[in-house]
PDB file of N, CA and C in Angstrom:
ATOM      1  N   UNK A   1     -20.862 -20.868 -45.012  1.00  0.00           N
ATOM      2  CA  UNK A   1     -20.740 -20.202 -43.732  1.00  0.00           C
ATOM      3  C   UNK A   1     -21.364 -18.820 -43.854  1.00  0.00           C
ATOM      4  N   UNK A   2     -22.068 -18.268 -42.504  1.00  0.00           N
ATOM      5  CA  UNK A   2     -22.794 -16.869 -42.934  1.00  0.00           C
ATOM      6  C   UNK A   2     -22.475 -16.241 -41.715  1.00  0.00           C
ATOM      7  N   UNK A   3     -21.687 -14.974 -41.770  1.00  0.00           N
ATOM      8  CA  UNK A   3     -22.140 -13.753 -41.063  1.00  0.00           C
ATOM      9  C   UNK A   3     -22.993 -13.647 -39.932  1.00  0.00           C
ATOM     10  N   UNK A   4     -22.625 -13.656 -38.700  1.00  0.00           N
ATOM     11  CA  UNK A   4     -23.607 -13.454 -37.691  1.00  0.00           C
ATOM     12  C   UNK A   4     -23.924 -12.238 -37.308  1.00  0.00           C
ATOM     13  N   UNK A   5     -25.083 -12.003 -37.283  1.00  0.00           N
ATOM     14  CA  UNK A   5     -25.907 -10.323 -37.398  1.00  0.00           C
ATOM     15  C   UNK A   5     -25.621 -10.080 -35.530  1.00  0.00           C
ATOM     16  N   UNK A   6     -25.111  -8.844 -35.352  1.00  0.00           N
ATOM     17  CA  UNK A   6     -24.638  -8.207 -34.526  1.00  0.00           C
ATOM     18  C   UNK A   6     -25.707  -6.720 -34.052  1.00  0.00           C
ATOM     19  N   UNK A   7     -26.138  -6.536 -32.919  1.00  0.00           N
ATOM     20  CA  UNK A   7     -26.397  -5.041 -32.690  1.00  0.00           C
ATOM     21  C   UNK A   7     -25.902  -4.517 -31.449  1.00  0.00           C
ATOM     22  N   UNK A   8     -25.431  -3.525 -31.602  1.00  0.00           N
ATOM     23  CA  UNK A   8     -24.718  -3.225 -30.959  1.00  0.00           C
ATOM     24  C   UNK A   8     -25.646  -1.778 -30.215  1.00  0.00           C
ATOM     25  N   UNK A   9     -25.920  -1.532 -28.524  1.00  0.00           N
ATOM     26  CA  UNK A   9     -26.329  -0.905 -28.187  1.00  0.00           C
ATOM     27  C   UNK A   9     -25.830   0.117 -27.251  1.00  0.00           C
ATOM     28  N   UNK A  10     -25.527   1.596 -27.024  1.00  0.00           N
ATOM     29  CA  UNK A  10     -24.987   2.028 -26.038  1.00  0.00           C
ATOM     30  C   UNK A  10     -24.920   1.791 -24.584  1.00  0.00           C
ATOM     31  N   UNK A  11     -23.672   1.631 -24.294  1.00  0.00           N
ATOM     32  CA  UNK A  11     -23.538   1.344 -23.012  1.00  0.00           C
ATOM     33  C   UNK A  11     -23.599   2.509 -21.798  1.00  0.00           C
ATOM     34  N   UNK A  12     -24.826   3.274 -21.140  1.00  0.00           N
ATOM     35  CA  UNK A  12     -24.177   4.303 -20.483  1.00  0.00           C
ATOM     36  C   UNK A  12     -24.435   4.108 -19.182  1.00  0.00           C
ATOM     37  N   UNK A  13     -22.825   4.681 -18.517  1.00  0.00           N
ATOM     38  CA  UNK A  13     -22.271   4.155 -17.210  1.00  0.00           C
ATOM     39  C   UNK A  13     -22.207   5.781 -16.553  1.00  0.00           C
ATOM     40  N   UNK A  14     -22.755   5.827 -14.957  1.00  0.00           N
ATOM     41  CA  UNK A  14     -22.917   6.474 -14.654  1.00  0.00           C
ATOM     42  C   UNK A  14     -22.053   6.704 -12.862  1.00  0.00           C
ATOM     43  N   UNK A  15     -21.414   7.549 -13.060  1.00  0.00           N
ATOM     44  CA  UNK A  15     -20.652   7.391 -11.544  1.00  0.00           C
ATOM     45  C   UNK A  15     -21.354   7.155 -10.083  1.00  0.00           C
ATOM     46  N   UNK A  16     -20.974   6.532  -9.467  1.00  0.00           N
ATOM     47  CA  UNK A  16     -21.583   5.863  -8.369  1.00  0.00           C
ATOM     48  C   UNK A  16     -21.011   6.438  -7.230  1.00  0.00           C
ATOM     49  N   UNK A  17     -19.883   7.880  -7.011  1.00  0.00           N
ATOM     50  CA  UNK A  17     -19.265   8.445  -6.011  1.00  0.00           C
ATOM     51  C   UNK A  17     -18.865   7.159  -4.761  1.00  0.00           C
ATOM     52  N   UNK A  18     -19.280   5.732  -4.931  1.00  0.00           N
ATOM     53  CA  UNK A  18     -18.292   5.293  -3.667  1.00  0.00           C
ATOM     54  C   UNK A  18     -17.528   3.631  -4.938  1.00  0.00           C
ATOM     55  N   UNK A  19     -16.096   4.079  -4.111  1.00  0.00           N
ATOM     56  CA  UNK A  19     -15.453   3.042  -5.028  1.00  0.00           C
ATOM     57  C   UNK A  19     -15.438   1.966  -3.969  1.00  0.00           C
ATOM     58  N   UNK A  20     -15.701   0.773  -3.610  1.00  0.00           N
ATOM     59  CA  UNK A  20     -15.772  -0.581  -2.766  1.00  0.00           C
ATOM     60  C   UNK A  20     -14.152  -0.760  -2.565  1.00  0.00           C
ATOM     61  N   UNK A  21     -13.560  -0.932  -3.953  1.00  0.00           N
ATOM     62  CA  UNK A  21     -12.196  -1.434  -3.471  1.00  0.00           C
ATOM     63  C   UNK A  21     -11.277  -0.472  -2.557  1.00  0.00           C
ATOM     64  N   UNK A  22     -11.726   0.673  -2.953  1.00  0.00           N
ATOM     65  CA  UNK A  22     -10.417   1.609  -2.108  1.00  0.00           C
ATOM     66  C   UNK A  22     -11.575   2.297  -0.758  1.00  0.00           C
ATOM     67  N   UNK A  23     -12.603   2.727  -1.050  1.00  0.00           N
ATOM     68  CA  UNK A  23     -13.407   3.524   0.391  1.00  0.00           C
ATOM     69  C   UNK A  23     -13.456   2.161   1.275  1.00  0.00           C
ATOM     70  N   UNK A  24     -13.721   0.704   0.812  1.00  0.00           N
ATOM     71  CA  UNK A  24     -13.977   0.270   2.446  1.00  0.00           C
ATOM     72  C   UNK A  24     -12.803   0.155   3.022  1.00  0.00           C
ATOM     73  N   UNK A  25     -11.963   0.292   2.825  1.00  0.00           N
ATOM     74  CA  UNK A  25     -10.492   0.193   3.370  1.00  0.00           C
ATOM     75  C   UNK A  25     -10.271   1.267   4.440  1.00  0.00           C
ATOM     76  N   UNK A  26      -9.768   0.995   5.937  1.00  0.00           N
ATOM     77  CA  UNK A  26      -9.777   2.088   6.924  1.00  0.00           C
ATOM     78  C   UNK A  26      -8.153   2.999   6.476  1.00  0.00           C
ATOM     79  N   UNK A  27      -8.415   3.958   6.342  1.00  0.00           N
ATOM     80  CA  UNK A  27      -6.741   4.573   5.806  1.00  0.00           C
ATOM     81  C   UNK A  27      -6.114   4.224   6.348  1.00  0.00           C
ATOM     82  N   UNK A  28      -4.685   4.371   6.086  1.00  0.00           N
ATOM     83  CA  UNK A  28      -3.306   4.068   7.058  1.00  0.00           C
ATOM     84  C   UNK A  28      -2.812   5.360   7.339  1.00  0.00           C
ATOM     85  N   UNK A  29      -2.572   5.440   8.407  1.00  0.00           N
ATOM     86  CA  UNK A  29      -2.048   6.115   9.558  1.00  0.00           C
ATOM     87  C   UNK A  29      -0.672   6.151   9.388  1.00  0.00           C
ATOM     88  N   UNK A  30      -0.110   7.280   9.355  1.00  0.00           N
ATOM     89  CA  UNK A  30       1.592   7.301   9.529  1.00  0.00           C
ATOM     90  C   UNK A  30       2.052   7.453  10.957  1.00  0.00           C
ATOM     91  N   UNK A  31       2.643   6.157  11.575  1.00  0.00           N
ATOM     92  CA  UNK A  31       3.212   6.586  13.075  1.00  0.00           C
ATOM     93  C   UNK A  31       4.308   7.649  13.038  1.00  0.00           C
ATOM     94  N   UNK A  32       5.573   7.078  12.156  1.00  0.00           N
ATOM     95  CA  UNK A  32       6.677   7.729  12.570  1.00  0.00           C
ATOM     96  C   UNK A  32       7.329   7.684  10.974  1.00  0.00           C
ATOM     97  N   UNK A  33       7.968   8.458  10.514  1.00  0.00           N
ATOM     98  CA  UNK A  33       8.745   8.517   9.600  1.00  0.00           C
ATOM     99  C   UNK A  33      10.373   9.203  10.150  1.00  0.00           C
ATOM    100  N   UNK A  34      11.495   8.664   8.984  1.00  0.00           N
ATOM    101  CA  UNK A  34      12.397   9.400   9.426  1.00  0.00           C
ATOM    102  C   UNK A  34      13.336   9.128   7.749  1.00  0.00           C
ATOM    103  N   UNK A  35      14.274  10.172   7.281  1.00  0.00           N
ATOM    104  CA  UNK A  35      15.291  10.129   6.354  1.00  0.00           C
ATOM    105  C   UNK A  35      16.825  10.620   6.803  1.00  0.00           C
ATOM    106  N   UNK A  36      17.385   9.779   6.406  1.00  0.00           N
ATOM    107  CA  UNK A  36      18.775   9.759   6.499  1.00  0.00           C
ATOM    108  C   UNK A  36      19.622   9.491   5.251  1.00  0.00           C
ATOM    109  N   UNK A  37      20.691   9.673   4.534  1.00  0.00           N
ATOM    110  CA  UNK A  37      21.382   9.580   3.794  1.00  0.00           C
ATOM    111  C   UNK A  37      20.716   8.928   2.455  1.00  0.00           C
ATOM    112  N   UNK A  38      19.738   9.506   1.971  1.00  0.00           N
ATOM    113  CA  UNK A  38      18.915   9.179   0.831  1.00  0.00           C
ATOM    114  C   UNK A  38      18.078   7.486   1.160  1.00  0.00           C
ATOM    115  N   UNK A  39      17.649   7.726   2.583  1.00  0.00           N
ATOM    116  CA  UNK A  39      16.843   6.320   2.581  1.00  0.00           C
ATOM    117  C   UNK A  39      15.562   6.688   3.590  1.00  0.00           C
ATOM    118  N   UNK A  40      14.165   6.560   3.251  1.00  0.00           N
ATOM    119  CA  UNK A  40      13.043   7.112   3.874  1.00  0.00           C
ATOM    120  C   UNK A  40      12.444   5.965   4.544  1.00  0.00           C
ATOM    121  N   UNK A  41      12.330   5.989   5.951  1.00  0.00           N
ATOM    122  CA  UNK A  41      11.651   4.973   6.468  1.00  0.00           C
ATOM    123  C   UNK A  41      10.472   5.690   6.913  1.00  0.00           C
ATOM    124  N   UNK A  42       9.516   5.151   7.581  1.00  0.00           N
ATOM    125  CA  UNK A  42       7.841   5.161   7.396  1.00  0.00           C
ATOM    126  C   UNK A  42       7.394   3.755   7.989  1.00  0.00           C
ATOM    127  N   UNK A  43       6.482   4.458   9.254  1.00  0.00           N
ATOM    128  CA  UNK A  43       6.193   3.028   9.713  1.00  0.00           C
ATOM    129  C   UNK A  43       4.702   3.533   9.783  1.00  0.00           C
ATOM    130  N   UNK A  44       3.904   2.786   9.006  1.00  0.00           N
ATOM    131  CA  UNK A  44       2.391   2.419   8.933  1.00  0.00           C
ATOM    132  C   UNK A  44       1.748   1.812   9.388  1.00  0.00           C
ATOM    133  N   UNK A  45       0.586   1.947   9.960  1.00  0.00           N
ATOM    134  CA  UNK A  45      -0.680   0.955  10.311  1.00  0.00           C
ATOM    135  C   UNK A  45      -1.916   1.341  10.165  1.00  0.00           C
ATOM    136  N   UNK A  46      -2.794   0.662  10.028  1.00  0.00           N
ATOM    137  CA  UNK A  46      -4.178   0.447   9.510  1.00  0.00           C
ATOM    138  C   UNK A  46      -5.629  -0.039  10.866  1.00  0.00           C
ATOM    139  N   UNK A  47      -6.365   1.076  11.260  1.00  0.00           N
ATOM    140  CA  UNK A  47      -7.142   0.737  12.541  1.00  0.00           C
ATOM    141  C   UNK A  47      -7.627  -1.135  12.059  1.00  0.00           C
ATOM    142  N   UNK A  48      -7.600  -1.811  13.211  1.00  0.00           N
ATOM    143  CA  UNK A  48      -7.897  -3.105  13.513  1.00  0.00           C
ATOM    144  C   UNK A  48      -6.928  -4.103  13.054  1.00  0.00           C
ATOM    145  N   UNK A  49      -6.232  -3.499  12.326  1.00  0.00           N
ATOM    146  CA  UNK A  49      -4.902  -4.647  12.065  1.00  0.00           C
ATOM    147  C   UNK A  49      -4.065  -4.148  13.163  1.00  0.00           C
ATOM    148  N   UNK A  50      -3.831  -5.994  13.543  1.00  0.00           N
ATOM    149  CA  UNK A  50      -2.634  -6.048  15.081  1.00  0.00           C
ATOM    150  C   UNK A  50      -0.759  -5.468  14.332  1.00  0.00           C
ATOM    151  N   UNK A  51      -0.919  -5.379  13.407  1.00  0.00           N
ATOM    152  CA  UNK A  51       0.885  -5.423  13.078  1.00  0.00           C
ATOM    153  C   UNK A  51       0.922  -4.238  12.183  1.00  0.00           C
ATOM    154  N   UNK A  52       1.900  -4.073  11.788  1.00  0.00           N
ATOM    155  CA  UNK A  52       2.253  -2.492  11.179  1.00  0.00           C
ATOM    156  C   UNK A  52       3.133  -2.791  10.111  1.00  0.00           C
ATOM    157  N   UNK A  53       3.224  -1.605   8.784  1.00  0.00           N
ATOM    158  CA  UNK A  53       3.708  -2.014   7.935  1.00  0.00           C
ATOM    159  C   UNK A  53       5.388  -0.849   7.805  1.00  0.00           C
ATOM    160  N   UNK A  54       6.553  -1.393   7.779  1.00  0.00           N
ATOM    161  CA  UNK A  54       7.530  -0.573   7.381  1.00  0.00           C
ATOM    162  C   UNK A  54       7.836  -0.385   6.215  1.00  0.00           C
ATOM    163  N   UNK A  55       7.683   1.092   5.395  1.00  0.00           N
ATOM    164  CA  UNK A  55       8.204   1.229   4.068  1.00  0.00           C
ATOM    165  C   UNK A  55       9.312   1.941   4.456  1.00  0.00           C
ATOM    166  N   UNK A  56      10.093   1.347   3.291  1.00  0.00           N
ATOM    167  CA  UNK A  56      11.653   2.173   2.699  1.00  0.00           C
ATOM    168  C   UNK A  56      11.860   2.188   1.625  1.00  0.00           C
ATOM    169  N   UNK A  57      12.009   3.210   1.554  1.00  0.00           N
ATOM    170  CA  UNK A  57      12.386   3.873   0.114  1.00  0.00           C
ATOM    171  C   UNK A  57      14.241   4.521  -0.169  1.00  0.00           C
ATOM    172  N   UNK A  58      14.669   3.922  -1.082  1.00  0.00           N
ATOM    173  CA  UNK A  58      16.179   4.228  -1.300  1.00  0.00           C
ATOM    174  C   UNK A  58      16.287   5.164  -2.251  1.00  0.00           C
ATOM    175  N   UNK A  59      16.279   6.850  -2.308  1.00  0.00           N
ATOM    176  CA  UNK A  59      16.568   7.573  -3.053  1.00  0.00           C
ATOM    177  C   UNK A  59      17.530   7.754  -3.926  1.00  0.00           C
ATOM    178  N   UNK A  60      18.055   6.787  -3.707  1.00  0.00           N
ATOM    179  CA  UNK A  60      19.625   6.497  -4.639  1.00  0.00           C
ATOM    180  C   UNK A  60      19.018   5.692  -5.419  1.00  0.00           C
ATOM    181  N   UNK A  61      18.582   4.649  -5.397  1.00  0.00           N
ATOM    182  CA  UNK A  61      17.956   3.253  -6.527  1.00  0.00           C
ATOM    183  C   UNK A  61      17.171   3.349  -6.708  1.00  0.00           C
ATOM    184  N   UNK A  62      16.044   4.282  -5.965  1.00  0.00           N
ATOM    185  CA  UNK A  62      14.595   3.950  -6.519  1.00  0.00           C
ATOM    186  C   UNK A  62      14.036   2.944  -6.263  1.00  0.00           C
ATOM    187  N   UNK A  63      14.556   1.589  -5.588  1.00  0.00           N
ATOM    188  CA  UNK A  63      13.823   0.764  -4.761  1.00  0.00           C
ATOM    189  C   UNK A  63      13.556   1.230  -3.513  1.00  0.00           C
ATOM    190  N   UNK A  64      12.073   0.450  -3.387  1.00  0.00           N
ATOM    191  CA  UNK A  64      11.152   0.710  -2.515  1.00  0.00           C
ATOM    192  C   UNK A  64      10.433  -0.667  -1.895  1.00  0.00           C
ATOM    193  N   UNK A  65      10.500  -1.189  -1.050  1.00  0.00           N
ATOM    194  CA  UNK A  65      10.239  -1.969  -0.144  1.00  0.00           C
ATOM    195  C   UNK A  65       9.255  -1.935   1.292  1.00  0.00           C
ATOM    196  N   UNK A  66       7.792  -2.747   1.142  1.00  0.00           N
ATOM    197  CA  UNK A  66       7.725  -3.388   2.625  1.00  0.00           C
ATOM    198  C   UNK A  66       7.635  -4.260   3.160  1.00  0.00           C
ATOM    199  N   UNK A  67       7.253  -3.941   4.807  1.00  0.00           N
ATOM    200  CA  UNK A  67       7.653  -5.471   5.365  1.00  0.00           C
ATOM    201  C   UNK A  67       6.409  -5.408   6.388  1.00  0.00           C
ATOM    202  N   UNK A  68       5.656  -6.150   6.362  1.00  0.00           N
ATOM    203  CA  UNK A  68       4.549  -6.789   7.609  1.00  0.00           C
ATOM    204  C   UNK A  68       5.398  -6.872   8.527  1.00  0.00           C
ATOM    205  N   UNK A  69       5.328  -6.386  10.005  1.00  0.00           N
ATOM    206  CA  UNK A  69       5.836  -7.003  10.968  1.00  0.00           C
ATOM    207  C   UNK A  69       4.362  -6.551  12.333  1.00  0.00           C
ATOM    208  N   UNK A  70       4.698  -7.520  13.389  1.00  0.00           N
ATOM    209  CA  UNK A  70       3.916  -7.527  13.889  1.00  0.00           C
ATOM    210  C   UNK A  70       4.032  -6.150  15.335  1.00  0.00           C
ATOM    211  N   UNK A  71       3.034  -5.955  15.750  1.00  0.00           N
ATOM    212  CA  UNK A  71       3.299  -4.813  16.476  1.00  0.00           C
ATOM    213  C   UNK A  71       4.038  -4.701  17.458  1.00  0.00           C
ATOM    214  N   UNK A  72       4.201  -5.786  18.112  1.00  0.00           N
ATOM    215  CA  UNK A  72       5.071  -6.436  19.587  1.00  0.00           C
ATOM    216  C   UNK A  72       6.857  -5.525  18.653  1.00  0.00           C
ATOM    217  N   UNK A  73       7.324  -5.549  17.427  1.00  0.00           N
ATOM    218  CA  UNK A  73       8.458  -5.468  16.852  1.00  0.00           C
ATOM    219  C   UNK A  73       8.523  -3.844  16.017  1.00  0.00           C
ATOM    220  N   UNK A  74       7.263  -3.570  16.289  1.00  0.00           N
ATOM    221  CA  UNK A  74       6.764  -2.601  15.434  1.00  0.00           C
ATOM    222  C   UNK A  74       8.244  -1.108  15.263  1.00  0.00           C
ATOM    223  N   UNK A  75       8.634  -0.896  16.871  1.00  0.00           N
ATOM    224  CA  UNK A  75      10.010   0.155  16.554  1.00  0.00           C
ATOM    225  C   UNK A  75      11.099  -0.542  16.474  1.00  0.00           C
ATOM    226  N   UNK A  76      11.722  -1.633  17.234  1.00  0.00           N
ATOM    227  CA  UNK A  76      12.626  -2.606  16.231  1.00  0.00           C
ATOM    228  C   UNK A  76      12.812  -2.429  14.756  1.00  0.00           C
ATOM    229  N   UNK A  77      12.032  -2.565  14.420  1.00  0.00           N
ATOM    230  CA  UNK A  77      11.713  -2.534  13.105  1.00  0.00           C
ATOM    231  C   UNK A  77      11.932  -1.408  11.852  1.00  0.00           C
ATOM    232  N   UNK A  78      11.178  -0.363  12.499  1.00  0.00           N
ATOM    233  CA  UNK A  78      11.272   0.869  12.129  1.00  0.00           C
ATOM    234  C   UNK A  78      13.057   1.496  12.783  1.00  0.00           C
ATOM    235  N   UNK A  79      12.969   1.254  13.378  1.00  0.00           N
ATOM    236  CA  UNK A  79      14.732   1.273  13.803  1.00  0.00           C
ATOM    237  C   UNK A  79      16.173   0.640  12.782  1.00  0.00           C
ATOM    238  N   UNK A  80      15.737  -0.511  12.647  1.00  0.00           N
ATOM    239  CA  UNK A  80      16.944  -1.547  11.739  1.00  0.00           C
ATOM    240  C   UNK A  80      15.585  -2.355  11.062  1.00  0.00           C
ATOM    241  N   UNK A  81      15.059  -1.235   9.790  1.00  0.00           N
ATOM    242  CA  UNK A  81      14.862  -2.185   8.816  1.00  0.00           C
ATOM    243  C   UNK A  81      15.108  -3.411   7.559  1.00  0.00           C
ATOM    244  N   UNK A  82      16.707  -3.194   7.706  1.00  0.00           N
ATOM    245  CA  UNK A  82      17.394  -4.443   6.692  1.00  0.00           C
ATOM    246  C   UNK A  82      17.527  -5.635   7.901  1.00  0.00           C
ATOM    247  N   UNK A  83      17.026  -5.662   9.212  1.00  0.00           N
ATOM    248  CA  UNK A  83      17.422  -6.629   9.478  1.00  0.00           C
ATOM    249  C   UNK A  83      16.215  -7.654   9.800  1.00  0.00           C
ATOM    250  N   UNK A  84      15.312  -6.637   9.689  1.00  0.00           N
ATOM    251  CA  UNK A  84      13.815  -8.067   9.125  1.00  0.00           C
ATOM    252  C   UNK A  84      13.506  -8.069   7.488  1.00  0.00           C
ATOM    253  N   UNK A  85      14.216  -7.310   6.983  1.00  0.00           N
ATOM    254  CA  UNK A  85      14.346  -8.053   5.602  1.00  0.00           C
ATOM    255  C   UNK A  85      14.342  -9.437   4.961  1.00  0.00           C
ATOM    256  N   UNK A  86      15.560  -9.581   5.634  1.00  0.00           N
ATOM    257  CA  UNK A  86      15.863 -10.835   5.247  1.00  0.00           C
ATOM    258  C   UNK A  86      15.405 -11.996   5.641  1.00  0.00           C
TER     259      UNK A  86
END
């Protein structure tokens, strides 16, 4: 058995200032946020998407949760978020 001859040449990588995965993405927009007794709600959406996203965050546990809901539900939602949780 013999040794396979290897060369090894520099690789140089040069920044390209636009990242594809994160710039084509349209930002998200914060509609409404609100905190109460160590729990942060945040209702998000994104231009051309029909539905909106609710985050909550539990400052007590450190869980953090969202939920797709559609826009027709969008302050429902943001209102009583454990109850599209489930």
């Amino acid at each position: 058995m013999t040794t396979p001859n290897t060369t090894e040449r520099p690789l140089h990588l040069a920044a390209t200032g636009h990242d594809s995965f994160v710039d084509d993405l349209d930002p998200v927009h914060e509609l409404d946020a609100r905190s109460a007794n160590g729990l942060e709600v945040a209702l998000l959406w994104r231009r051309g998407d029909p539905g909106v996203t609710v985050r909550v965050d539990d400052l007590h546990t450190g869980v953090r949760f969202e939920l797709a809901v559609p826009g027709a539900d969008a302050l429902d939602a943001f209102q009583h978020p454990f109850a599209y949780a489930g």
